[in-house]
N, C-alpha and C. Protein backbone atom coordinates (compact mmCIF):
# COMPACT_ATOMS: atom_id res chain seq x y z
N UNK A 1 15.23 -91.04 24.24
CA UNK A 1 14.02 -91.69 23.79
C UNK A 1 14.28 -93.15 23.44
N UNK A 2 15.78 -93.14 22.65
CA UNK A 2 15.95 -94.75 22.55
C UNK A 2 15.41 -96.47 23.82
N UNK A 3 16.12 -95.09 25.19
CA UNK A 3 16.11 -96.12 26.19
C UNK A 3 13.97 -96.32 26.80
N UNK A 4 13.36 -95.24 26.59
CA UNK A 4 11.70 -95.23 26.58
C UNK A 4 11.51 -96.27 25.59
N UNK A 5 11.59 -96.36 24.47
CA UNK A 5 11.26 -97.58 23.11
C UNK A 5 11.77 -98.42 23.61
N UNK A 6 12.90 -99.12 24.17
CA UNK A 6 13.74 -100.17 24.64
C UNK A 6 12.70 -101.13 25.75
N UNK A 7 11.89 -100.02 26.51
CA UNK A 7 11.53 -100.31 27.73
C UNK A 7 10.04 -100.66 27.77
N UNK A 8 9.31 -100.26 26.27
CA UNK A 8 7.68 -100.47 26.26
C UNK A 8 7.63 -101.75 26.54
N UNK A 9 6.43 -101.86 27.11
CA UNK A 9 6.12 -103.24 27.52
C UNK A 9 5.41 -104.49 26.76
N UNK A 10 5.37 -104.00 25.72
CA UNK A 10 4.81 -105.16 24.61
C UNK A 10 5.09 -104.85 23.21
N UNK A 11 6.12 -105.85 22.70
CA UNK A 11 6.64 -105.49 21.30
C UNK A 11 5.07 -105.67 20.02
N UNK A 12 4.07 -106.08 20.64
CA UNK A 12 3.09 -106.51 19.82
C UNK A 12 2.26 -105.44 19.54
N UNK A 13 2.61 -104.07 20.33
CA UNK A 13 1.87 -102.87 20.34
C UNK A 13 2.66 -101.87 20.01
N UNK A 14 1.82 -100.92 19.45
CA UNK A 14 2.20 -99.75 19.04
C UNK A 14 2.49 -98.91 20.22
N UNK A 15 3.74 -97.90 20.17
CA UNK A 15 3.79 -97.07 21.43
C UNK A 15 4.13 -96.04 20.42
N UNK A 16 4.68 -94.71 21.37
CA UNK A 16 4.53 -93.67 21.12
C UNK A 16 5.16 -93.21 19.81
N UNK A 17 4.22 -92.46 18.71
CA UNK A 17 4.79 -92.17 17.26
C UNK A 17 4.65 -91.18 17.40
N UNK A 18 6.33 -90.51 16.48
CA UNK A 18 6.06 -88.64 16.69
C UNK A 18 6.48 -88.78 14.69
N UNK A 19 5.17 -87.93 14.90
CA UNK A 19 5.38 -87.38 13.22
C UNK A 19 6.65 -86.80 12.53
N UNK A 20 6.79 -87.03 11.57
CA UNK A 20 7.96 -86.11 10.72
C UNK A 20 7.14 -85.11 10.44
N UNK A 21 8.46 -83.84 10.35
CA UNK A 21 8.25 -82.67 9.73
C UNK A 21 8.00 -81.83 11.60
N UNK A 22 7.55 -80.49 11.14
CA UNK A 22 6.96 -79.56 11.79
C UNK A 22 5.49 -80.05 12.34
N UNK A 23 4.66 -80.84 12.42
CA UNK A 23 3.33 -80.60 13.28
C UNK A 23 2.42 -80.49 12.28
N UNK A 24 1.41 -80.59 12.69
CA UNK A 24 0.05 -79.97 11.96
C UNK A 24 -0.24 -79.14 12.20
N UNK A 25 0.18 -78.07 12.99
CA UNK A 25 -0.56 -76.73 13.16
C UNK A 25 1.15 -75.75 12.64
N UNK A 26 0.82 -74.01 12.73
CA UNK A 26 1.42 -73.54 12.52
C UNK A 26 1.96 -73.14 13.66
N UNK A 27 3.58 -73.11 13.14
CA UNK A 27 4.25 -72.73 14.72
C UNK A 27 4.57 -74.34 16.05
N UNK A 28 4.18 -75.71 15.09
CA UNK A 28 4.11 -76.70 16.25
C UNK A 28 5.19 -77.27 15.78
N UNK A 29 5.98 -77.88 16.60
CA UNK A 29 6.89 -78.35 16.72
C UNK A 29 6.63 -79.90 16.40
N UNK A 30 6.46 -80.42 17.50
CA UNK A 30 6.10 -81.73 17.41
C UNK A 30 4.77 -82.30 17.65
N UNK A 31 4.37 -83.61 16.98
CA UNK A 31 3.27 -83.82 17.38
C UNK A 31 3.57 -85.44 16.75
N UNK A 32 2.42 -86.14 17.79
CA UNK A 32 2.45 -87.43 18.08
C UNK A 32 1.00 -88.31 18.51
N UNK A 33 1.20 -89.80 17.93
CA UNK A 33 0.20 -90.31 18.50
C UNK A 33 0.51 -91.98 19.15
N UNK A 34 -0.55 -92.27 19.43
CA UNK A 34 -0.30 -93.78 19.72
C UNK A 34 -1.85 -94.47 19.55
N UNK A 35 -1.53 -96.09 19.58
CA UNK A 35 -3.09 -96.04 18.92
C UNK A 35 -2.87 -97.65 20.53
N UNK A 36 -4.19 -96.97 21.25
CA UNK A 36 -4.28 -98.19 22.74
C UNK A 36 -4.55 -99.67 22.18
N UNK A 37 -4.46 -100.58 23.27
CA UNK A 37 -4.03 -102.37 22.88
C UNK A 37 -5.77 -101.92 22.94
N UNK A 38 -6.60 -103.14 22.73
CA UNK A 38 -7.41 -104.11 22.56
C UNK A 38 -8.05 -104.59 23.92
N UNK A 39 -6.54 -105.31 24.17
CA UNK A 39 -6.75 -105.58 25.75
C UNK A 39 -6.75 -104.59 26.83
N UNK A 40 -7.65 -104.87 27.18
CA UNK A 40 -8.02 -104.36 28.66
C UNK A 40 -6.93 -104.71 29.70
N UNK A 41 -5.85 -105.65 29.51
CA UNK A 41 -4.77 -105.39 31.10
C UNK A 41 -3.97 -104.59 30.40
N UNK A 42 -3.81 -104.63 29.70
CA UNK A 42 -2.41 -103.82 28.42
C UNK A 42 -2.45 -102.28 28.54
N UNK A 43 -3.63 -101.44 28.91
CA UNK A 43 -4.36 -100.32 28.45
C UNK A 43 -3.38 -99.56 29.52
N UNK A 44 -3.20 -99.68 31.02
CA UNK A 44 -3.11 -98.94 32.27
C UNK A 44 -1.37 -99.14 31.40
N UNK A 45 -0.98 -99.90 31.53
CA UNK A 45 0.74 -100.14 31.24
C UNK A 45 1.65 -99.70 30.03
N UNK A 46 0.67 -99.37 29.07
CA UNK A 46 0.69 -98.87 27.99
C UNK A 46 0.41 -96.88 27.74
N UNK A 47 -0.60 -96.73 28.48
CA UNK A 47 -0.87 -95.24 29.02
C UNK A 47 0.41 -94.91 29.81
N UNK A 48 0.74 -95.65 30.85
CA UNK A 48 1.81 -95.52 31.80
C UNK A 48 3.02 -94.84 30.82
N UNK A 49 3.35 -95.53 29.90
CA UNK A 49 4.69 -95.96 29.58
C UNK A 49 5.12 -94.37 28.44
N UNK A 50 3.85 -94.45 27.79
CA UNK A 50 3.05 -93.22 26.48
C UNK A 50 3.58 -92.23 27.30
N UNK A 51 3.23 -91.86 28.20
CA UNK A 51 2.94 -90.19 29.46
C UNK A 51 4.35 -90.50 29.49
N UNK A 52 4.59 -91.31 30.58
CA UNK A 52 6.35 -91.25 30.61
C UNK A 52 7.03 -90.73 29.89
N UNK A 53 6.98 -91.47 28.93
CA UNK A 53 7.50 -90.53 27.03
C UNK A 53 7.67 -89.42 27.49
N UNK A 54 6.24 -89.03 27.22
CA UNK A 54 5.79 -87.69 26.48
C UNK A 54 6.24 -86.56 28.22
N UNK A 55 6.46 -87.08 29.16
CA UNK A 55 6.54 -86.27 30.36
C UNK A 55 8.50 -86.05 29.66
N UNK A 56 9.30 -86.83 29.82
CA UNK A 56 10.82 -86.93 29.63
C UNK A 56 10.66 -85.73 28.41
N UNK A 57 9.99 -86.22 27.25
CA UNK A 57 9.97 -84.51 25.65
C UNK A 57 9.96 -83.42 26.64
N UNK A 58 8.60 -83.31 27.53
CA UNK A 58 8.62 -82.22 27.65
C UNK A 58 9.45 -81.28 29.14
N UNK A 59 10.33 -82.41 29.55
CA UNK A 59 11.31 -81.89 30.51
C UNK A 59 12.32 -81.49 29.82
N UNK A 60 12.44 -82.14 28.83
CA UNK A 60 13.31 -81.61 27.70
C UNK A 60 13.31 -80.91 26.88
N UNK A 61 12.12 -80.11 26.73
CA UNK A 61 12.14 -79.12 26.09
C UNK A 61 10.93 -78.48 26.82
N UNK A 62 11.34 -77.75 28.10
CA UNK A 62 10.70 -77.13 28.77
C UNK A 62 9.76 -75.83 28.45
N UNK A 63 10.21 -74.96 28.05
CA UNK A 63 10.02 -74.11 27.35
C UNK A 63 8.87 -73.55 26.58
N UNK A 64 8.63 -74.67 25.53
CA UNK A 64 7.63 -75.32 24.83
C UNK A 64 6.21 -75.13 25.81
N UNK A 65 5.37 -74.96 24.40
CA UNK A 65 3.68 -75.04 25.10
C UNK A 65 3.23 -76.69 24.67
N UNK A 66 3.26 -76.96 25.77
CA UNK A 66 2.20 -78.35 25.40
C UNK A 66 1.00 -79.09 25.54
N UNK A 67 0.72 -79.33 24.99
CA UNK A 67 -0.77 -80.45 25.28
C UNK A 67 -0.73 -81.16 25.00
N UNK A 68 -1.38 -82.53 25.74
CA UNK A 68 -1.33 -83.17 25.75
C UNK A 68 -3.06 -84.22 26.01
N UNK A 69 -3.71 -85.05 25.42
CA UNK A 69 -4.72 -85.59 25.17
C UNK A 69 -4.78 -86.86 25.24
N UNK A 70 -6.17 -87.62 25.50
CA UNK A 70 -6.50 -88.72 25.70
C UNK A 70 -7.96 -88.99 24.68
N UNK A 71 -8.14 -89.28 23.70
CA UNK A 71 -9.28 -88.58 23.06
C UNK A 71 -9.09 -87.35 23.59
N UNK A 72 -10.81 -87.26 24.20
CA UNK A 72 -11.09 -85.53 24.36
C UNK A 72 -10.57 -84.80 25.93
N UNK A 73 -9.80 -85.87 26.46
CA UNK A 73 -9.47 -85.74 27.97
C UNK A 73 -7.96 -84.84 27.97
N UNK A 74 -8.26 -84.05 28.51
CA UNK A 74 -6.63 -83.21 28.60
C UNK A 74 -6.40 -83.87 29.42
N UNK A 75 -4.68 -84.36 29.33
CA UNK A 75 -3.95 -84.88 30.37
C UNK A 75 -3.70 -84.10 31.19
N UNK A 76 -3.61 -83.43 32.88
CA UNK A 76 -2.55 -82.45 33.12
C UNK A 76 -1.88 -82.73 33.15
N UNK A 77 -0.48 -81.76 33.66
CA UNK A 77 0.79 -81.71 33.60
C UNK A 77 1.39 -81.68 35.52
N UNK A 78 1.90 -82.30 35.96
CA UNK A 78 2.26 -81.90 37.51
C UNK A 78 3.76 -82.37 37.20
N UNK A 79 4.29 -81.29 38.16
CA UNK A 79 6.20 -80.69 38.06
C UNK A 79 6.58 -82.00 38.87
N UNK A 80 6.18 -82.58 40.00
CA UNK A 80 6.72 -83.87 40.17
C UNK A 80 6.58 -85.10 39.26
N UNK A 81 4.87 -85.32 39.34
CA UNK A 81 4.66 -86.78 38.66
C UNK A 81 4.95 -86.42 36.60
N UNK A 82 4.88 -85.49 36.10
CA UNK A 82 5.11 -84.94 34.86
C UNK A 82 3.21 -85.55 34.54
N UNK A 83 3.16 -86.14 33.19
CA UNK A 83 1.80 -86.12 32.69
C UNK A 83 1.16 -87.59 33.30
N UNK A 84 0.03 -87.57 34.06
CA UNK A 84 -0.81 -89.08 34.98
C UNK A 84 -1.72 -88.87 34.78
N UNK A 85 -2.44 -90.05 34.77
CA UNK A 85 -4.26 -90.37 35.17
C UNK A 85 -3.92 -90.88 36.62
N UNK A 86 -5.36 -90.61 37.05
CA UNK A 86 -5.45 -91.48 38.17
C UNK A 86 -5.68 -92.62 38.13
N UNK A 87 -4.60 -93.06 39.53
CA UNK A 87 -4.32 -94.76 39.70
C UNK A 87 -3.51 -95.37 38.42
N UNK A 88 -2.66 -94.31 37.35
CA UNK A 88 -2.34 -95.01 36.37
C UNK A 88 -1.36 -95.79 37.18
N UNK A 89 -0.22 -96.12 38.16
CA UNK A 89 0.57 -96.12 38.88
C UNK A 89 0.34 -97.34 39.70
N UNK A 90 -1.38 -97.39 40.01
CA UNK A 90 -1.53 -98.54 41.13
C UNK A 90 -1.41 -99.41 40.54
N UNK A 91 -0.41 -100.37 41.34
CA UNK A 91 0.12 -101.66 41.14
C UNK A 91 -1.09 -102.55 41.70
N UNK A 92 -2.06 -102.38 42.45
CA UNK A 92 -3.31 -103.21 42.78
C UNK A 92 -4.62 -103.21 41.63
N UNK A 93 -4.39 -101.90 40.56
CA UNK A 93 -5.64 -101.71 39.98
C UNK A 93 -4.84 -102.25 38.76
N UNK A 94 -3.30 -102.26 38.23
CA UNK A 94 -2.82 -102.74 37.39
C UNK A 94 -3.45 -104.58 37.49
N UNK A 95 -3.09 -104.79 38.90
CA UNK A 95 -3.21 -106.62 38.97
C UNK A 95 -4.75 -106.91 38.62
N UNK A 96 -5.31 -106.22 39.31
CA UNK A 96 -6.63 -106.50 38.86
C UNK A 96 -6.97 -106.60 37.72
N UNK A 97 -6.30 -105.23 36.80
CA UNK A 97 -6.86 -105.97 35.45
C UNK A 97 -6.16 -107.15 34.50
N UNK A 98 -5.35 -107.62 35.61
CA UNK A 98 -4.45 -108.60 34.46
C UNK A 98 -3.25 -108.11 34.22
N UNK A 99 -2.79 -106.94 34.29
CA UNK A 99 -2.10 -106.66 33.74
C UNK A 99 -0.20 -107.17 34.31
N UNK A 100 0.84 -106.61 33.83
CA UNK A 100 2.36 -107.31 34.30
C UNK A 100 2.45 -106.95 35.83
């Protein structure tokens, strides 16, 4: 996880926070949030980077039941790409919005 934090793309933003302790529910292990930029180019690169995270936890602890959310949007889960939106990836819809 060190080298994921190393690698976010804007020290001016919050990326992925995992709570201390056990979870909020009973029986949860971990649980986490992140709070999105402001900016609108920041948003796609920042989602990108969040999932990444949270895809590497849960290759790593396979096992595990997870969910995973966007507000009220379940992320899925796919065994190649691990957790995506669509087009989070496009490098044409990234430029468009500004973004790196």
């Amino acid at each position: 996880m060190a080298a994921r934090t190393a690698s976010f793309p804007y020290r001016d933003e919050e990326s992925l926070y995992l709570y201390d302790g056990d979870g909020t529910e009973p029986g949860e292990v971990l649980a986490g949030s992140t709070k999105l930029p402001f900016a609108v180019e920041r948003v796609l690169p920042v989602i990108a980077h969040v999932l990444g995270s949270v895809s590497e936890l849960r290759r790593a602890v396979p096992d595990a039941e997870w969910r995973v959310h966007l507000d009220d949007l379940d992320v899925p889960w796919d065994e190649e790409e691990g957790y995506a939106l669509p087009g989070m990836h496009d490098a044409e819809l990234i430029a468009e919005l500004g973004g790196p």
